[in-house]
PDB file of N, CA and C in Angstrom:
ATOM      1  N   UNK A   1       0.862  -1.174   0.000  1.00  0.00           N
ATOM      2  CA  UNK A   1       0.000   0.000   0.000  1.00  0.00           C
ATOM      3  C   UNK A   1       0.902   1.228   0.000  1.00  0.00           C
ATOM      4  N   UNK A   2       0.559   2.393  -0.905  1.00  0.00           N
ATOM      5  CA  UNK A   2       1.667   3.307  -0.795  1.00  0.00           C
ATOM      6  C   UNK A   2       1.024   4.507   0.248  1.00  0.00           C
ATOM      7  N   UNK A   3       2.374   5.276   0.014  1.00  0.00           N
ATOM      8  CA  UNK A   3       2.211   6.407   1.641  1.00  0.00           C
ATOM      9  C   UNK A   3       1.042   7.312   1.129  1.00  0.00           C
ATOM     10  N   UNK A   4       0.810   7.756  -0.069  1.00  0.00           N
ATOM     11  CA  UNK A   4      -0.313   8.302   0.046  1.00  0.00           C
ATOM     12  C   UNK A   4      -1.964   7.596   0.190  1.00  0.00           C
ATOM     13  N   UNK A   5      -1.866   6.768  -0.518  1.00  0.00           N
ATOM     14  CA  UNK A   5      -2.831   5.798  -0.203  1.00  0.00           C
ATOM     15  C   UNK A   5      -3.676   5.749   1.351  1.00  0.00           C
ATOM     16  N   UNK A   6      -2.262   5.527   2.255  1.00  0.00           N
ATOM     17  CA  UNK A   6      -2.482   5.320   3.535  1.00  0.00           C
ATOM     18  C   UNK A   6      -2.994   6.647   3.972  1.00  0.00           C
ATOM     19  N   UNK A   7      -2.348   8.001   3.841  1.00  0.00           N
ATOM     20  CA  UNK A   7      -2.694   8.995   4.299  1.00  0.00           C
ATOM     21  C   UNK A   7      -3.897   9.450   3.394  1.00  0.00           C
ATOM     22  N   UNK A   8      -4.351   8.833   2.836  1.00  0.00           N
ATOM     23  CA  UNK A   8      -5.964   9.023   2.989  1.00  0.00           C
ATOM     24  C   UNK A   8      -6.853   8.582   3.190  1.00  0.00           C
ATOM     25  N   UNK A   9      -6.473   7.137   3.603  1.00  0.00           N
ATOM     26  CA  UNK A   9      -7.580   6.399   4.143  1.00  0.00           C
ATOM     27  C   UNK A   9      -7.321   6.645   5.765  1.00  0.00           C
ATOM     28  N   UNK A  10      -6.258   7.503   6.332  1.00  0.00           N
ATOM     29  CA  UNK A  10      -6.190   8.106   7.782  1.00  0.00           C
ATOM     30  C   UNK A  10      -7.250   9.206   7.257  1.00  0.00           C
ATOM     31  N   UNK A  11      -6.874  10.074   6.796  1.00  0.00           N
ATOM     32  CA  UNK A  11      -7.753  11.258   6.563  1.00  0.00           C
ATOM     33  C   UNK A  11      -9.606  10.435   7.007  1.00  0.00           C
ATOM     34  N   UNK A  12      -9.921   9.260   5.842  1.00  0.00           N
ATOM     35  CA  UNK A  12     -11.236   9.013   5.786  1.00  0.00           C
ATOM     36  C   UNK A  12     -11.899   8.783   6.832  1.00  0.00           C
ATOM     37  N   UNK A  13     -10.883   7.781   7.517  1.00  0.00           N
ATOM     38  CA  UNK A  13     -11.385   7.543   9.164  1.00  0.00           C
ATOM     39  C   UNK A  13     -11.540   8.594  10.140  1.00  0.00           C
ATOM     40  N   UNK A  14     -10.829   9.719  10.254  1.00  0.00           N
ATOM     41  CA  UNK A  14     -10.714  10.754  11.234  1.00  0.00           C
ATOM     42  C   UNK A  14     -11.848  11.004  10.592  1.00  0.00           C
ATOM     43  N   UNK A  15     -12.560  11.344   9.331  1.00  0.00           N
ATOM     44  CA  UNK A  15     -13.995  12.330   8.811  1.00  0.00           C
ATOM     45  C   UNK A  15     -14.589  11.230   9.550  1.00  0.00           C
ATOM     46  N   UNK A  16     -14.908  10.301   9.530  1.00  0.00           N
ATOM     47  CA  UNK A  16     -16.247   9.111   9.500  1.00  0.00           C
ATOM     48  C   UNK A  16     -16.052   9.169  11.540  1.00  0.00           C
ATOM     49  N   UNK A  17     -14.834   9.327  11.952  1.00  0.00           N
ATOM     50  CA  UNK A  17     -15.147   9.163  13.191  1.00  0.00           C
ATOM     51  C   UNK A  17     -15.651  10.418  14.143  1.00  0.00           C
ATOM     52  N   UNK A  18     -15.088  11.362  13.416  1.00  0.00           N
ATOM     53  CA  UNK A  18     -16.007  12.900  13.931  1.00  0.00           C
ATOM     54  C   UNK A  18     -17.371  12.705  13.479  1.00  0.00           C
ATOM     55  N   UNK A  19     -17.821  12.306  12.568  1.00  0.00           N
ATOM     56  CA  UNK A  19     -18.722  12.520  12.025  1.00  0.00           C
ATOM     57  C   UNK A  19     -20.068  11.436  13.056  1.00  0.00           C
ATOM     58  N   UNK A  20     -19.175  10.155  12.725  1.00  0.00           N
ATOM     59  CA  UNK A  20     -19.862   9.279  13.963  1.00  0.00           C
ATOM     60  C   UNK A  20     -20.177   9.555  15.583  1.00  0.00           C
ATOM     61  N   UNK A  21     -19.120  10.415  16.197  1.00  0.00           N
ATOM     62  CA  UNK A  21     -18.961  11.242  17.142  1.00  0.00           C
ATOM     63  C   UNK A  21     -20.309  12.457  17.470  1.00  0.00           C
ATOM     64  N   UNK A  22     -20.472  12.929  16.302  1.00  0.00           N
ATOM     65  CA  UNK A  22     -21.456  14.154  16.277  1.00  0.00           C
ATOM     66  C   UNK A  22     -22.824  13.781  16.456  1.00  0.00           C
ATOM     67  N   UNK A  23     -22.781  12.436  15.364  1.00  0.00           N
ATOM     68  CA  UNK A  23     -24.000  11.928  14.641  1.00  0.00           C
ATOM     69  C   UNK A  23     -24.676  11.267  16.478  1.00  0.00           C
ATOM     70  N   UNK A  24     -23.606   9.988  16.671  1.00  0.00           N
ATOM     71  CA  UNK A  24     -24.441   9.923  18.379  1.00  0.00           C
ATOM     72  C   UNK A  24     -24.489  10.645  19.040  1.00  0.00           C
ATOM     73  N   UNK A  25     -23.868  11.261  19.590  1.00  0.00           N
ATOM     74  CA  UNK A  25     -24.257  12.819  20.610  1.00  0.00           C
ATOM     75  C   UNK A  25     -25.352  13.421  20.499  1.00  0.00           C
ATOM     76  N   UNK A  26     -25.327  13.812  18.816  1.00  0.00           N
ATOM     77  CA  UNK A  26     -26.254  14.723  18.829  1.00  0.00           C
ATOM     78  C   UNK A  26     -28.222  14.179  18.912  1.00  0.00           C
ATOM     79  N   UNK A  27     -28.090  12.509  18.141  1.00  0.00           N
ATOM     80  CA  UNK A  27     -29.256  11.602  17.681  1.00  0.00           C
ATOM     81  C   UNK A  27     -29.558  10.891  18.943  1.00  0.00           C
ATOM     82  N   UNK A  28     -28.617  10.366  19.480  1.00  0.00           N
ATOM     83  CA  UNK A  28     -29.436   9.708  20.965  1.00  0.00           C
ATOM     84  C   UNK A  28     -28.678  10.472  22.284  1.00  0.00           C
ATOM     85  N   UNK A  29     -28.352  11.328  21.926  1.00  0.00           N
ATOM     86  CA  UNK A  29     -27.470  12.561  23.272  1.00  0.00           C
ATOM     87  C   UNK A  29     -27.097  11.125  24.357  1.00  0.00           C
ATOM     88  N   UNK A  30     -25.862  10.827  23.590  1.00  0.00           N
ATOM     89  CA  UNK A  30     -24.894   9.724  24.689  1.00  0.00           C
ATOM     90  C   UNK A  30     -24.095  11.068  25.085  1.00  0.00           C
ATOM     91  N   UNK A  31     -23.514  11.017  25.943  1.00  0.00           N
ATOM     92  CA  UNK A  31     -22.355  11.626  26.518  1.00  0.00           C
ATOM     93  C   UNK A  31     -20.778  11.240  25.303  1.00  0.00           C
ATOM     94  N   UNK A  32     -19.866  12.540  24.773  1.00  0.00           N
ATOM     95  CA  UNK A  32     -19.239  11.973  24.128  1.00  0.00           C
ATOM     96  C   UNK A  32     -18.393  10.927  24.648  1.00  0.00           C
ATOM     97  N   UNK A  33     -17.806  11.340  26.154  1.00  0.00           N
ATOM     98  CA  UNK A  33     -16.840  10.300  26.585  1.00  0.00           C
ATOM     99  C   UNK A  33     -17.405   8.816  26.287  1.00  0.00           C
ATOM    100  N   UNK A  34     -18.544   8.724  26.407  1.00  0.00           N
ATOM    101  CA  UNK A  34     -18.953   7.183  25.887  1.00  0.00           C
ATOM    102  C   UNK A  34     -18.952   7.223  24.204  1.00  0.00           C
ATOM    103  N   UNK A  35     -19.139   7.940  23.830  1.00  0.00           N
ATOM    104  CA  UNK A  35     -19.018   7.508  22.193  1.00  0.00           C
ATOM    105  C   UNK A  35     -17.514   7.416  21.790  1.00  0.00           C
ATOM    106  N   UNK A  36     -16.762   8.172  22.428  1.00  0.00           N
ATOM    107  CA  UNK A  36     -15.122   8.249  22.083  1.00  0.00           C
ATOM    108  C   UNK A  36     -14.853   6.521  22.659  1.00  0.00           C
ATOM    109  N   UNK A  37     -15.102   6.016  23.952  1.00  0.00           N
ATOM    110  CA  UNK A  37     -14.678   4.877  24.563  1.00  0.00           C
ATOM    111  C   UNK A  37     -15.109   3.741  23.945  1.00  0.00           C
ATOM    112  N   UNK A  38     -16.378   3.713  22.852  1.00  0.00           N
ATOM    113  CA  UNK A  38     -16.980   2.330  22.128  1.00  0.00           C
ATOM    114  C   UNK A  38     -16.545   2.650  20.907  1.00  0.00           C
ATOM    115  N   UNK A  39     -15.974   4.140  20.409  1.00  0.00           N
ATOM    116  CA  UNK A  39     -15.450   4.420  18.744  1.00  0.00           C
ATOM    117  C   UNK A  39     -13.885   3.442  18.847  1.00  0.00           C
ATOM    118  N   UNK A  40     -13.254   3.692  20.474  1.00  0.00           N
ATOM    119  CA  UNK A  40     -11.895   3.262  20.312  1.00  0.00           C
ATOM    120  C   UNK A  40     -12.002   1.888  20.377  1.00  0.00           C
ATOM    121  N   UNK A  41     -13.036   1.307  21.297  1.00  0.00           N
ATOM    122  CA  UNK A  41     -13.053  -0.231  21.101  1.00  0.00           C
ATOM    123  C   UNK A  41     -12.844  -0.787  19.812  1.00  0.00           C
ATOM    124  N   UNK A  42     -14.053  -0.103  18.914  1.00  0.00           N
ATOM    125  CA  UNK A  42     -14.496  -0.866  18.228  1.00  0.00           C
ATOM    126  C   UNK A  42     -12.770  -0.936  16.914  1.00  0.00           C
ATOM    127  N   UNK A  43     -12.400   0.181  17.201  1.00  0.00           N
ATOM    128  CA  UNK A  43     -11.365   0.668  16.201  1.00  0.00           C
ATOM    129  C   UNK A  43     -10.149  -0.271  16.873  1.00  0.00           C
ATOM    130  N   UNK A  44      -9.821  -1.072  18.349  1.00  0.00           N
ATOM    131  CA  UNK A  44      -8.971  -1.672  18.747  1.00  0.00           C
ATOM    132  C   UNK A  44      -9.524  -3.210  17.916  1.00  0.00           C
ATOM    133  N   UNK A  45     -10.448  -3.828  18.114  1.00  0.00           N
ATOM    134  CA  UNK A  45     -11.087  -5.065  17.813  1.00  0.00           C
ATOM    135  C   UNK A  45     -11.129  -4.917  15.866  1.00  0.00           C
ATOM    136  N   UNK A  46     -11.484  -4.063  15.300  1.00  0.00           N
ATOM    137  CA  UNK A  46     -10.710  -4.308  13.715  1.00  0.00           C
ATOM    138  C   UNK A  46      -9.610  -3.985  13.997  1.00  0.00           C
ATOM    139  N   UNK A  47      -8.402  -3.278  14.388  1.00  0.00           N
ATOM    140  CA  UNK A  47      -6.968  -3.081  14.046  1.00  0.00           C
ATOM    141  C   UNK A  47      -6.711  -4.467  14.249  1.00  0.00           C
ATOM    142  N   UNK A  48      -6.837  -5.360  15.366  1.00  0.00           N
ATOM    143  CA  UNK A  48      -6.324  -6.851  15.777  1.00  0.00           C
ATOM    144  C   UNK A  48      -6.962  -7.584  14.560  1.00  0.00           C
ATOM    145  N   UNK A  49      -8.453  -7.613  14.536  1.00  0.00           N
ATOM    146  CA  UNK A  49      -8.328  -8.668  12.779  1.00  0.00           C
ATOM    147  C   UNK A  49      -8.105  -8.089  11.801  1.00  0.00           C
ATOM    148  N   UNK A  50      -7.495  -7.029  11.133  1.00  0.00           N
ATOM    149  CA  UNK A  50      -6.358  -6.941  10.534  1.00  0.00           C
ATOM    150  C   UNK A  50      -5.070  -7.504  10.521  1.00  0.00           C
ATOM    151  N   UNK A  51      -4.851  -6.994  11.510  1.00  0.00           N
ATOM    152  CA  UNK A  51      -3.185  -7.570  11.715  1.00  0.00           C
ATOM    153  C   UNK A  51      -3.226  -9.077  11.757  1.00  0.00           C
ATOM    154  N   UNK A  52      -4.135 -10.036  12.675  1.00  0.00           N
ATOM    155  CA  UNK A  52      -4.426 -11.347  12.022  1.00  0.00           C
ATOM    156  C   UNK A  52      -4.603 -11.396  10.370  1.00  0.00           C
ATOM    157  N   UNK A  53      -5.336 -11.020  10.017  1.00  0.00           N
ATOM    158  CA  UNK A  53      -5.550 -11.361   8.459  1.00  0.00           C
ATOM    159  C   UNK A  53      -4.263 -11.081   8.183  1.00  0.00           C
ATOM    160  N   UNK A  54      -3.539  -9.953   8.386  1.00  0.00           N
ATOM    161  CA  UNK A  54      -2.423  -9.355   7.537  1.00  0.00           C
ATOM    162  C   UNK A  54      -1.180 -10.612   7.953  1.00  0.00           C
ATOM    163  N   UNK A  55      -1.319 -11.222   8.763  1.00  0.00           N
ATOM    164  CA  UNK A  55      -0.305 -12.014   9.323  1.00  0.00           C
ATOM    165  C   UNK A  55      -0.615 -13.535   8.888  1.00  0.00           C
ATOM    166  N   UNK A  56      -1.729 -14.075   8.860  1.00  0.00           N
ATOM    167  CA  UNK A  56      -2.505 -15.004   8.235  1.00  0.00           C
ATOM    168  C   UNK A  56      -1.630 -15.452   6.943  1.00  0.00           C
ATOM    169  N   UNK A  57      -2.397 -14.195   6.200  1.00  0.00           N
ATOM    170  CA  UNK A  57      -0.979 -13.877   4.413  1.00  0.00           C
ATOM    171  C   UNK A  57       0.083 -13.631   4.558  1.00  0.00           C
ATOM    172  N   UNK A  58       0.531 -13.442   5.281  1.00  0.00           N
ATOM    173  CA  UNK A  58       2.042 -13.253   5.407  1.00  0.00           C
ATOM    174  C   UNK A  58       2.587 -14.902   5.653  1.00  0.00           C
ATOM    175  N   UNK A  59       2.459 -15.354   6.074  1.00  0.00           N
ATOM    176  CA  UNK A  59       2.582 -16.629   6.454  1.00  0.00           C
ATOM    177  C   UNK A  59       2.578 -17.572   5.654  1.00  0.00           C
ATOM    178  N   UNK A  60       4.059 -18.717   5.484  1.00  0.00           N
ATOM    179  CA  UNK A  60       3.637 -19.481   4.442  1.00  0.00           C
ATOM    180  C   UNK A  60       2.713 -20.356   4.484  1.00  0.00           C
ATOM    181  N   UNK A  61       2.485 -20.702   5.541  1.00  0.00           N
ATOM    182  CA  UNK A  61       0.969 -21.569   5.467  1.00  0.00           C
ATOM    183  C   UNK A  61       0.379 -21.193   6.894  1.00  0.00           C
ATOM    184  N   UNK A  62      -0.832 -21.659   6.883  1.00  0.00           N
ATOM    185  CA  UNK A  62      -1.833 -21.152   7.890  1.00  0.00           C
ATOM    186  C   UNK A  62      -1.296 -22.112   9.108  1.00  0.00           C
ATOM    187  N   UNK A  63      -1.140 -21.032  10.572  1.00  0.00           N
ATOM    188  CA  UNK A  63      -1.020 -21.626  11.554  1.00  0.00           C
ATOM    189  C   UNK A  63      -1.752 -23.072  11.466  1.00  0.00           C
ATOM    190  N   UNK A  64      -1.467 -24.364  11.935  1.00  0.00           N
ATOM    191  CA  UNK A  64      -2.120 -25.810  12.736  1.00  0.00           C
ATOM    192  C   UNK A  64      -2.253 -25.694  13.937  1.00  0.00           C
ATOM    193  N   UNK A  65      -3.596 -25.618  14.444  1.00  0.00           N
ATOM    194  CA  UNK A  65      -3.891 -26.144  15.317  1.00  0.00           C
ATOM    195  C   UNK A  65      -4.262 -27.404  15.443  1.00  0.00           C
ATOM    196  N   UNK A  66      -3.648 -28.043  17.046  1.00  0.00           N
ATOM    197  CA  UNK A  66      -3.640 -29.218  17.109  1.00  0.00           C
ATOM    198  C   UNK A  66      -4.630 -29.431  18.146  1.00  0.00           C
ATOM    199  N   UNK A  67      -5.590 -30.808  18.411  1.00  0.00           N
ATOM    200  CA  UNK A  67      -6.353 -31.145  18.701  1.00  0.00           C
ATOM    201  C   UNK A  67      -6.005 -31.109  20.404  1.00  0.00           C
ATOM    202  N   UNK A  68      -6.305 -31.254  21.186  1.00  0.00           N
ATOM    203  CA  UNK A  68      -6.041 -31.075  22.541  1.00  0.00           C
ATOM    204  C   UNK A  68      -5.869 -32.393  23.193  1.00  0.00           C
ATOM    205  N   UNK A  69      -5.061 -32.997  23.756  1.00  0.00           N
ATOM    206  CA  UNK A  69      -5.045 -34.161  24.229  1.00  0.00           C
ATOM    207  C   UNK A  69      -5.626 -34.282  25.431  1.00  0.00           C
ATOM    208  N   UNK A  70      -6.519 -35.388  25.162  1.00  0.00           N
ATOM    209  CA  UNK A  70      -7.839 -35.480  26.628  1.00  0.00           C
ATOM    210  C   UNK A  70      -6.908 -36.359  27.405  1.00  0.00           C
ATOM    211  N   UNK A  71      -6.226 -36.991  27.285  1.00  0.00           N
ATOM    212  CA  UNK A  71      -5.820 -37.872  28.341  1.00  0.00           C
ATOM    213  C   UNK A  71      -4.621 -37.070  28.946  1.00  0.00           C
ATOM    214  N   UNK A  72      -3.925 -36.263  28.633  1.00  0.00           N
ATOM    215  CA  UNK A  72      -3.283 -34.842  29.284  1.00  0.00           C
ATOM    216  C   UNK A  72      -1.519 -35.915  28.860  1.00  0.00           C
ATOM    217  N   UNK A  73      -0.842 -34.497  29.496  1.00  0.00           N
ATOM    218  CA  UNK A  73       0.928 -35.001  28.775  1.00  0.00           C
ATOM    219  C   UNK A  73       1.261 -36.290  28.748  1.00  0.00           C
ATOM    220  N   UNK A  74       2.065 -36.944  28.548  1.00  0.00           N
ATOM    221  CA  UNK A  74       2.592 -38.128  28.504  1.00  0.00           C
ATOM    222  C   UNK A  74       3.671 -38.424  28.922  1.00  0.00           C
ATOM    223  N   UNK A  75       4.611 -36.997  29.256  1.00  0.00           N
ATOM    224  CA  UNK A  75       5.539 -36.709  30.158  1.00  0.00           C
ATOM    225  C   UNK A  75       6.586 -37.301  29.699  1.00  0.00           C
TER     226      UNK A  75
END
Protein backbone atom coordinates (compact mmCIF):
# COMPACT_ATOMS: atom_id res chain seq x y z
CA UNK A 1 0.00 0.00 0.00
CA UNK A 2 1.67 3.31 -0.79
CA UNK A 3 2.21 6.41 1.64
CA UNK A 4 -0.31 8.30 0.05
CA UNK A 5 -2.83 5.80 -0.20
CA UNK A 6 -2.48 5.32 3.53
CA UNK A 7 -2.69 9.00 4.30
CA UNK A 8 -5.96 9.02 2.99
CA UNK A 9 -7.58 6.40 4.14
CA UNK A 10 -6.19 8.11 7.78
CA UNK A 11 -7.75 11.26 6.56
CA UNK A 12 -11.24 9.01 5.79
CA UNK A 13 -11.39 7.54 9.16
CA UNK A 14 -10.71 10.75 11.23
CA UNK A 15 -14.00 12.33 8.81
CA UNK A 16 -16.25 9.11 9.50
CA UNK A 17 -15.15 9.16 13.19
CA UNK A 18 -16.01 12.90 13.93
CA UNK A 19 -18.72 12.52 12.02
CA UNK A 20 -19.86 9.28 13.96
CA UNK A 21 -18.96 11.24 17.14
CA UNK A 22 -21.46 14.15 16.28
CA UNK A 23 -24.00 11.93 14.64
CA UNK A 24 -24.44 9.92 18.38
CA UNK A 25 -24.26 12.82 20.61
CA UNK A 26 -26.25 14.72 18.83
CA UNK A 27 -29.26 11.60 17.68
CA UNK A 28 -29.44 9.71 20.97
CA UNK A 29 -27.47 12.56 23.27
CA UNK A 30 -24.89 9.72 24.69
CA UNK A 31 -22.35 11.63 26.52
CA UNK A 32 -19.24 11.97 24.13
CA UNK A 33 -16.84 10.30 26.59
CA UNK A 34 -18.95 7.18 25.89
CA UNK A 35 -19.02 7.51 22.19
CA UNK A 36 -15.12 8.25 22.08
CA UNK A 37 -14.68 4.88 24.56
CA UNK A 38 -16.98 2.33 22.13
CA UNK A 39 -15.45 4.42 18.74
CA UNK A 40 -11.90 3.26 20.31
CA UNK A 41 -13.05 -0.23 21.10
CA UNK A 42 -14.50 -0.87 18.23
CA UNK A 43 -11.37 0.67 16.20
CA UNK A 44 -8.97 -1.67 18.75
CA UNK A 45 -11.09 -5.06 17.81
CA UNK A 46 -10.71 -4.31 13.72
CA UNK A 47 -6.97 -3.08 14.05
CA UNK A 48 -6.32 -6.85 15.78
CA UNK A 49 -8.33 -8.67 12.78
CA UNK A 50 -6.36 -6.94 10.53
CA UNK A 51 -3.19 -7.57 11.72
CA UNK A 52 -4.43 -11.35 12.02
CA UNK A 53 -5.55 -11.36 8.46
CA UNK A 54 -2.42 -9.36 7.54
CA UNK A 55 -0.30 -12.01 9.32
CA UNK A 56 -2.50 -15.00 8.24
CA UNK A 57 -0.98 -13.88 4.41
CA UNK A 58 2.04 -13.25 5.41
CA UNK A 59 2.58 -16.63 6.45
CA UNK A 60 3.64 -19.48 4.44
CA UNK A 61 0.97 -21.57 5.47
CA UNK A 62 -1.83 -21.15 7.89
CA UNK A 63 -1.02 -21.63 11.55
CA UNK A 64 -2.12 -25.81 12.74
CA UNK A 65 -3.89 -26.14 15.32
CA UNK A 66 -3.64 -29.22 17.11
CA UNK A 67 -6.35 -31.15 18.70
CA UNK A 68 -6.04 -31.07 22.54
CA UNK A 69 -5.04 -34.16 24.23
CA UNK A 70 -7.84 -35.48 26.63
CA UNK A 71 -5.82 -37.87 28.34
CA UNK A 72 -3.28 -34.84 29.28
CA UNK A 73 0.93 -35.00 28.78
CA UNK A 74 2.59 -38.13 28.50
CA UNK A 75 5.54 -36.71 30.16
Amino acid sequence: MGFRHEESLIRELEFLRKASTRFLTQRYGLPRYIVEYRLNKAQLLFNLLRDYARWLRSSDECPQLSPRNEEGSTG
